[in-house]
Protein backbone atom coordinates (compact mmCIF):
# COMPACT_ATOMS: atom_id res chain seq x y z
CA UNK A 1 -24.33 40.95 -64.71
CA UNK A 2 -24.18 42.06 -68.60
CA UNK A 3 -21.57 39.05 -68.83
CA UNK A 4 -23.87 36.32 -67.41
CA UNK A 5 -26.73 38.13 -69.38
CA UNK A 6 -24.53 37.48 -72.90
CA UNK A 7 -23.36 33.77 -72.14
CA UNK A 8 -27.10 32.67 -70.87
CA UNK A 9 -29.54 34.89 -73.08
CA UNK A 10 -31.44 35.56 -69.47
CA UNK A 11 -33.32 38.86 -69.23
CA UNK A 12 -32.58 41.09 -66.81
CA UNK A 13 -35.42 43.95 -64.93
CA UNK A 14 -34.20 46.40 -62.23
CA UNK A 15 -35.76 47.35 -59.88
CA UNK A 16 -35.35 50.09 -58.18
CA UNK A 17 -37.18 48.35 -54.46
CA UNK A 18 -37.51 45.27 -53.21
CA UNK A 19 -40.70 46.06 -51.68
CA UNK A 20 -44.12 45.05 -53.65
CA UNK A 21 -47.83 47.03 -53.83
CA UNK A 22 -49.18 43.92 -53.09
CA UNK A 23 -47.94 39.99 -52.17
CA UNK A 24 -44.81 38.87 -50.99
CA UNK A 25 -41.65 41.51 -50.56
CA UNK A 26 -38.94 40.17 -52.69
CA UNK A 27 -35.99 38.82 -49.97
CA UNK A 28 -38.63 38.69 -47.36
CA UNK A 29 -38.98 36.45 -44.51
CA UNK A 30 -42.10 34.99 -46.28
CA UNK A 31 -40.10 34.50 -49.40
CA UNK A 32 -39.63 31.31 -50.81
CA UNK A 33 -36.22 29.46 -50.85
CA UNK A 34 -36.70 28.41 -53.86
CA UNK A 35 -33.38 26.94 -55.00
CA UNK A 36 -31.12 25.03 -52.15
CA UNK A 37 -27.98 23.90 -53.06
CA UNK A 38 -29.21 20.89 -55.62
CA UNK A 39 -26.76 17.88 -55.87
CA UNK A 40 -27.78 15.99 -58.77
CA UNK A 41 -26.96 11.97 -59.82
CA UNK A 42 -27.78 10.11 -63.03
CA UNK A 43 -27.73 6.68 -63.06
CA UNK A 44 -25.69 4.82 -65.63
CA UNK A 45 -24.28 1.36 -66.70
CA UNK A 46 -25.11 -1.63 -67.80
CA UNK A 47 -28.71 -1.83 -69.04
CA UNK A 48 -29.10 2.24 -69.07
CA UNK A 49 -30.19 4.07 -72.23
CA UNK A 50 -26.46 5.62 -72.99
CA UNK A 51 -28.12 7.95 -75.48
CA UNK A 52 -30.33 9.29 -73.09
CA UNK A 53 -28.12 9.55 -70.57
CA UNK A 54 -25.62 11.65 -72.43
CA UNK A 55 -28.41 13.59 -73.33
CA UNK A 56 -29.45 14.24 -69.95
CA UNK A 57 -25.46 14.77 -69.01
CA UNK A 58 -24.78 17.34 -71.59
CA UNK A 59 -27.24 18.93 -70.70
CA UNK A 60 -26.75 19.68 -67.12
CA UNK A 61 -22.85 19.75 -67.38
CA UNK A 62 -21.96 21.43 -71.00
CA UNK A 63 -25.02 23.50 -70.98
CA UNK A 64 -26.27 24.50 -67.47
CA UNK A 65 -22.85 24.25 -65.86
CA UNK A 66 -24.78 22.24 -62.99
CA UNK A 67 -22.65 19.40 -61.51
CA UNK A 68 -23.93 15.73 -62.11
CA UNK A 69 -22.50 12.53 -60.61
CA UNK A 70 -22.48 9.74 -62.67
CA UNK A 71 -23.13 6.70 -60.79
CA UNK A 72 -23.07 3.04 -61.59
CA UNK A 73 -25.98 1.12 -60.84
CA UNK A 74 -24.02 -1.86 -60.96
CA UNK A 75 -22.09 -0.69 -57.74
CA UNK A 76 -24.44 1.95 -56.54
CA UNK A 77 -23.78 2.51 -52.54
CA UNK A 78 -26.35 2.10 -49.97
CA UNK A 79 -26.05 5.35 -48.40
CA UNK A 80 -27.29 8.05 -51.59
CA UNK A 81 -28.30 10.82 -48.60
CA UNK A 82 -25.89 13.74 -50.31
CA UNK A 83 -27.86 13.65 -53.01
CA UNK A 84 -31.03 15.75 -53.29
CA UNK A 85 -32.19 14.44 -57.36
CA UNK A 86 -31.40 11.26 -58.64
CA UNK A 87 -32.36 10.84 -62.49
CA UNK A 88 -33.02 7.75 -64.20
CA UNK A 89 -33.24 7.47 -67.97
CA UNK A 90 -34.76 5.17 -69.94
CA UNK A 91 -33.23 1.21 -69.45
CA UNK A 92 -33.70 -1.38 -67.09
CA UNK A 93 -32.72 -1.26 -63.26
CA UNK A 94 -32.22 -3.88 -60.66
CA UNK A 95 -34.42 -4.79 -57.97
CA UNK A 96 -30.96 -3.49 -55.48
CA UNK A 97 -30.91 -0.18 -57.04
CA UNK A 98 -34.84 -0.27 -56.13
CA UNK A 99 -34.03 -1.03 -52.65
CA UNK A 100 -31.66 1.45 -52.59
CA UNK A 101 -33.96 4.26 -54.16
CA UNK A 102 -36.55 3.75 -51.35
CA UNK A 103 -33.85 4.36 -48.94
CA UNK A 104 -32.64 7.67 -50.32
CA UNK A 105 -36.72 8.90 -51.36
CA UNK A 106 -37.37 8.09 -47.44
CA UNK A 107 -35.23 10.48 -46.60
CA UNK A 108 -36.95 13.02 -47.98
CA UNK A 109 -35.04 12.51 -51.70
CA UNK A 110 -36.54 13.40 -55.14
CA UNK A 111 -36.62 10.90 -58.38
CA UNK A 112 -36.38 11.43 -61.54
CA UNK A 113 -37.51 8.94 -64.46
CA UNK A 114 -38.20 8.97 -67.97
CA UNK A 115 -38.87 6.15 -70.47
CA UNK A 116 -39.31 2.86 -69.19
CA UNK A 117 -37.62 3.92 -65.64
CA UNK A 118 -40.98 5.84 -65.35
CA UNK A 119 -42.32 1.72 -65.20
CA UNK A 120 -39.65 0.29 -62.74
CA UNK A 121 -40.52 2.94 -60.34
CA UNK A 122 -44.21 2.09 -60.57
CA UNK A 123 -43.63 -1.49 -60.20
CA UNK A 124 -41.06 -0.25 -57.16
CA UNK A 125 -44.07 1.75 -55.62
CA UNK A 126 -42.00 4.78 -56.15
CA UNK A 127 -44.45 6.35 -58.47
CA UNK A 128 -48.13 5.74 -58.48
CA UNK A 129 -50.09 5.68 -61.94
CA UNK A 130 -51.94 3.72 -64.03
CA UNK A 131 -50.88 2.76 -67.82
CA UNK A 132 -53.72 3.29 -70.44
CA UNK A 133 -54.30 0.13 -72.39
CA UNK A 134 -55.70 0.07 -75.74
CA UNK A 135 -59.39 -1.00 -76.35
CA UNK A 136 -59.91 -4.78 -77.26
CA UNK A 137 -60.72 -4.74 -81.15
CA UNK A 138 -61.86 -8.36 -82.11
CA UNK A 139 -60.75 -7.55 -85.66
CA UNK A 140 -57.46 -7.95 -84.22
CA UNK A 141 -57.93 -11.30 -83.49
CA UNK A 142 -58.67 -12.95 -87.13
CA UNK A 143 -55.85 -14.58 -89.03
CA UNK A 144 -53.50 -12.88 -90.94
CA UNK A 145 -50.59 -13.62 -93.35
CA UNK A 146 -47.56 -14.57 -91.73
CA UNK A 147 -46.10 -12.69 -94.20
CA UNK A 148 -47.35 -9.45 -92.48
CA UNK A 149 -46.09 -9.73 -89.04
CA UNK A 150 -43.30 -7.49 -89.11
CA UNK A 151 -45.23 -4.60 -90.68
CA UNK A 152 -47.80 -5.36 -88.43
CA UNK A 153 -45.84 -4.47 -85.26
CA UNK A 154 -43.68 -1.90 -86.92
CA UNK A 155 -46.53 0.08 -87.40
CA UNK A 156 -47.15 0.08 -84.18
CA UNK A 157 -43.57 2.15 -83.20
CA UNK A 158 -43.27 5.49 -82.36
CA UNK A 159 -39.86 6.37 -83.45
CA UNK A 160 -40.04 9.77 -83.26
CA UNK A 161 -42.97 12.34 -83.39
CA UNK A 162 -43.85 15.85 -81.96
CA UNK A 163 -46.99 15.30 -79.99
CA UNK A 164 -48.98 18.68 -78.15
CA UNK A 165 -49.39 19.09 -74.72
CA UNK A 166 -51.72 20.95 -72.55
CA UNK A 167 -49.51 22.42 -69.75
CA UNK A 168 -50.69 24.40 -66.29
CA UNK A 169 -48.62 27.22 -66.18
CA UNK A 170 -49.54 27.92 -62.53
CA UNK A 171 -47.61 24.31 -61.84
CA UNK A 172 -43.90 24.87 -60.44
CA UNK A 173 -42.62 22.35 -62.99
CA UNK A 174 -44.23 24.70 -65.70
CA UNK A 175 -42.12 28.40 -64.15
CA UNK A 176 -41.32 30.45 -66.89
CA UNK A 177 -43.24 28.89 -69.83
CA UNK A 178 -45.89 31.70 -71.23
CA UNK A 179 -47.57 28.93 -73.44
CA UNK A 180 -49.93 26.66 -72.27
CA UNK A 181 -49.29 24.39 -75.60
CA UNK A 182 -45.64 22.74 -75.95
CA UNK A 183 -44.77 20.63 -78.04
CA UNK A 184 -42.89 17.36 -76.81
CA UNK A 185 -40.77 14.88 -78.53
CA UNK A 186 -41.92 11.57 -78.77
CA UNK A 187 -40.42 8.30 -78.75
CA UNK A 188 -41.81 5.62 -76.83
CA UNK A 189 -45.12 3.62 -76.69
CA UNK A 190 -45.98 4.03 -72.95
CA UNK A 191 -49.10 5.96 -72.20
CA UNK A 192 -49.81 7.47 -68.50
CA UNK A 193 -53.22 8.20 -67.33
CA UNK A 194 -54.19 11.27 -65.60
CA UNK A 195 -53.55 10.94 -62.09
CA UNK A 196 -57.08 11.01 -59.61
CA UNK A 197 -55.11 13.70 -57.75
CA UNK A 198 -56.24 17.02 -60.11
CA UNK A 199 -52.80 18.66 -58.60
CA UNK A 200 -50.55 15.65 -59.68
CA UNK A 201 -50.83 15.86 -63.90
CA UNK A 202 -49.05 19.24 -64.77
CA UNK A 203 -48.70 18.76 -68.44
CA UNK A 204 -51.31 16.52 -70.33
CA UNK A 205 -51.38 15.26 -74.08
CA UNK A 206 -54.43 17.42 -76.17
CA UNK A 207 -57.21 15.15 -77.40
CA UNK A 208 -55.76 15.43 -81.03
CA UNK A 209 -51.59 15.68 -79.71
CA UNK A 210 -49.80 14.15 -83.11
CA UNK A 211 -48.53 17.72 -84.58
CA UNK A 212 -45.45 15.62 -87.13
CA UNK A 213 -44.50 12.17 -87.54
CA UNK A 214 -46.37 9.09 -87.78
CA UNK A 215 -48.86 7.10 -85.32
CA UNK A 216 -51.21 4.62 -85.71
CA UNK A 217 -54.60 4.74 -85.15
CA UNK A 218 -54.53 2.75 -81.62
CA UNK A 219 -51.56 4.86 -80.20
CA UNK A 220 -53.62 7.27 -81.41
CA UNK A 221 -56.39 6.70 -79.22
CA UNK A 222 -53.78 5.86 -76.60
CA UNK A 223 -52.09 9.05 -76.82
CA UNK A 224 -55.74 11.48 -76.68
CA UNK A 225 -55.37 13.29 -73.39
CA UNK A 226 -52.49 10.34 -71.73
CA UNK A 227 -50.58 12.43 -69.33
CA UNK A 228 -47.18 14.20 -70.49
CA UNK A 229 -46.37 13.93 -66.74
CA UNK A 230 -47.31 12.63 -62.95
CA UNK A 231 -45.63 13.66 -60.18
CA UNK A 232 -46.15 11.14 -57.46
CA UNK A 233 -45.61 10.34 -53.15
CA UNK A 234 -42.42 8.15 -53.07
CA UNK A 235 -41.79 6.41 -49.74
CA UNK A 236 -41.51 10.06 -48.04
CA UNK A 237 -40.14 12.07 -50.82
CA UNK A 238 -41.54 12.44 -54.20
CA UNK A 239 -40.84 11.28 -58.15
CA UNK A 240 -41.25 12.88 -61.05
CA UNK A 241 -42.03 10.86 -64.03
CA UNK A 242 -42.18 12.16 -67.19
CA UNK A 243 -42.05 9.14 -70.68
CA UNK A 244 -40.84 11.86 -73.10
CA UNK A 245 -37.57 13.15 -73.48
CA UNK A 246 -36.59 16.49 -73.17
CA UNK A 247 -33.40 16.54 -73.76
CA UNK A 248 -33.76 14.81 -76.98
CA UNK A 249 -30.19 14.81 -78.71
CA UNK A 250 -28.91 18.23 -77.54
CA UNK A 251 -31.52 20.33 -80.23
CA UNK A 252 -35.16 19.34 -78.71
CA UNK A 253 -34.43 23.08 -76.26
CA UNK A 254 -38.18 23.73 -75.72
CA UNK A 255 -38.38 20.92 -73.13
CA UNK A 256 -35.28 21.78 -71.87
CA UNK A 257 -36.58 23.74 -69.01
CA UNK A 258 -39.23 21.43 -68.11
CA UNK A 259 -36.40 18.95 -66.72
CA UNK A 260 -34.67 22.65 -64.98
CA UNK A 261 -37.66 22.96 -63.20
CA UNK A 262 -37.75 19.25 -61.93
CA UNK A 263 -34.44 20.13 -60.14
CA UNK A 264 -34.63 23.27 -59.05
CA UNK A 265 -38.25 23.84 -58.42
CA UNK A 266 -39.08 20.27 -57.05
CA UNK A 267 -38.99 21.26 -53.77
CA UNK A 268 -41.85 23.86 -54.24
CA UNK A 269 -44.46 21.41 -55.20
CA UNK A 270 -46.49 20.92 -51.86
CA UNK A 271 -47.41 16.99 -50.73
CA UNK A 272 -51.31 17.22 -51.25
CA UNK A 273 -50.26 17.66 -54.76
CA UNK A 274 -48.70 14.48 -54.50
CA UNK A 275 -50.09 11.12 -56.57
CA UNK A 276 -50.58 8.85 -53.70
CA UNK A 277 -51.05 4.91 -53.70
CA UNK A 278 -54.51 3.48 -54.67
CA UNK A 279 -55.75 2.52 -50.95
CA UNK A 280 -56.73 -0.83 -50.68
């Protein structure tokens, strides 16, 4: 025990009975099982974020010593049933490895997505949420200088800021954080609204979120209370989509855990907390 203590900086309380003055005994039939066996697979190839996928792979492998299968979208198998997690980072996918998705969240699987996969699994209907689109400002829409196109739109890129979130620390995905505020790093211009579900938003942006870095005024008002992320219904299992990454070049650690808990506390997260599809 003092050996795994030293390598993973975990702290340690005995105990001198499992039994409890009041709730659940600990080992107890009523006890939760709260971390199966996880088999994990990331998604990689052609048209995946490499960056962000080593990220995510260092992670798991170098730092967590938890196995992950890298797997080829480009010749991804149909059958994906010995896998419990499937991540997907930030790139574009195929409407196959879509099809194939639904299969293995059907039976009962759990997603993963971050960046713009957080969008393919939308369009997919493998995550249910709606985008928050800026205001129409008619000022926009007088002429300008040619000449001022490309600072126009570069303004208008995030390429890297700390933004504040708001998290609910009674949320499964949330175990073991003692804050409610955590900061995130932020790269990308996609802004999720809070889900209708109240269960299905764990970790929300504050109303004033930009703590470093630079963003303009309308990402700005994009960014004022946008989720951080949803956790949806998919096909009969569930995804988990968060547009930041926390993993963010193997020093952003206080998101770290946030992406733990999305593998091994998943499970724990009951359906009526689910984001469902808008009924017709």
């Amino acid at each position: 025990i003092q050996n795994a203590v030293k390598k993973t900086g975990v702290t340690v309380y005995p105990l001198k009975t499992g039994l409890a003055t009041e709730g659940v005994d600990l080992g107890g039939p009523s006890a939760s099982d709260s971390a199966p066996a996880r088999i994990v697979a990331l998604l990689v190839g052609e048209g995946v974020n490499n960056n962000d996928a080593g990220e995510i792979w260092h992670l798991l492998d170098q730092r967590y010593d938890v196995p992950c299968v890298l797997l080829d979208q480009a010749n991804l198998r149909n059958n994906l049933s010995s896998y419990t997690h499937i991540v997907l980072v930030d790139g574009n996918y195929s409407s196959s490895v879509a099809s194939k998705l639904k299969d293995f969240a059907g039976g009962g699987g759990t997603l993963i997505a971050f960046g713009r996969a957080t969008k393919f699994l939308k369009i997919n209907e493998l995550a249910h949420f709606e985008l928050k689109q800026p205001k129409e400002n008619k000022a926009e829409s007088k002429r300008r200088p040619y000449s001022n196109l490309e600072n126009d739109e570069g303004a208008q890129v995030i390429g890297g800021a700390i933004f504040e979130a708001e998290a609910d620390l009674t949320h499964p995905l949330l175990f073991g954080f003692r804050e409610s505020k955590i900061p995130v790093f932020r790269g990308d211009t996609i802004f999720m609204q809070p889900t209708r579900n109240a269960y299905a938003t764990p970790l929300t942006y504050t109303a004033n979120p930009l703590l470093s870095g630079y963003l303009s005024q309308k990402n700005k008002e994009l960014a004022k209370n946008a989720a951080s992320i949803v956790v949806s219904s998919a096909n009969g299992g569930r995804s988990i989509c968060m547009i930041d990454n926390p993993a963010f070049r193997a020093f952003w650690f206080g998101t770290n855990k946030l992406f733990a808990n999305m593998i091994f506390f998943s499970n724990l997260i009951q359906s009526n907390a689910l984001e469902q599809p808008k009924k017709e």
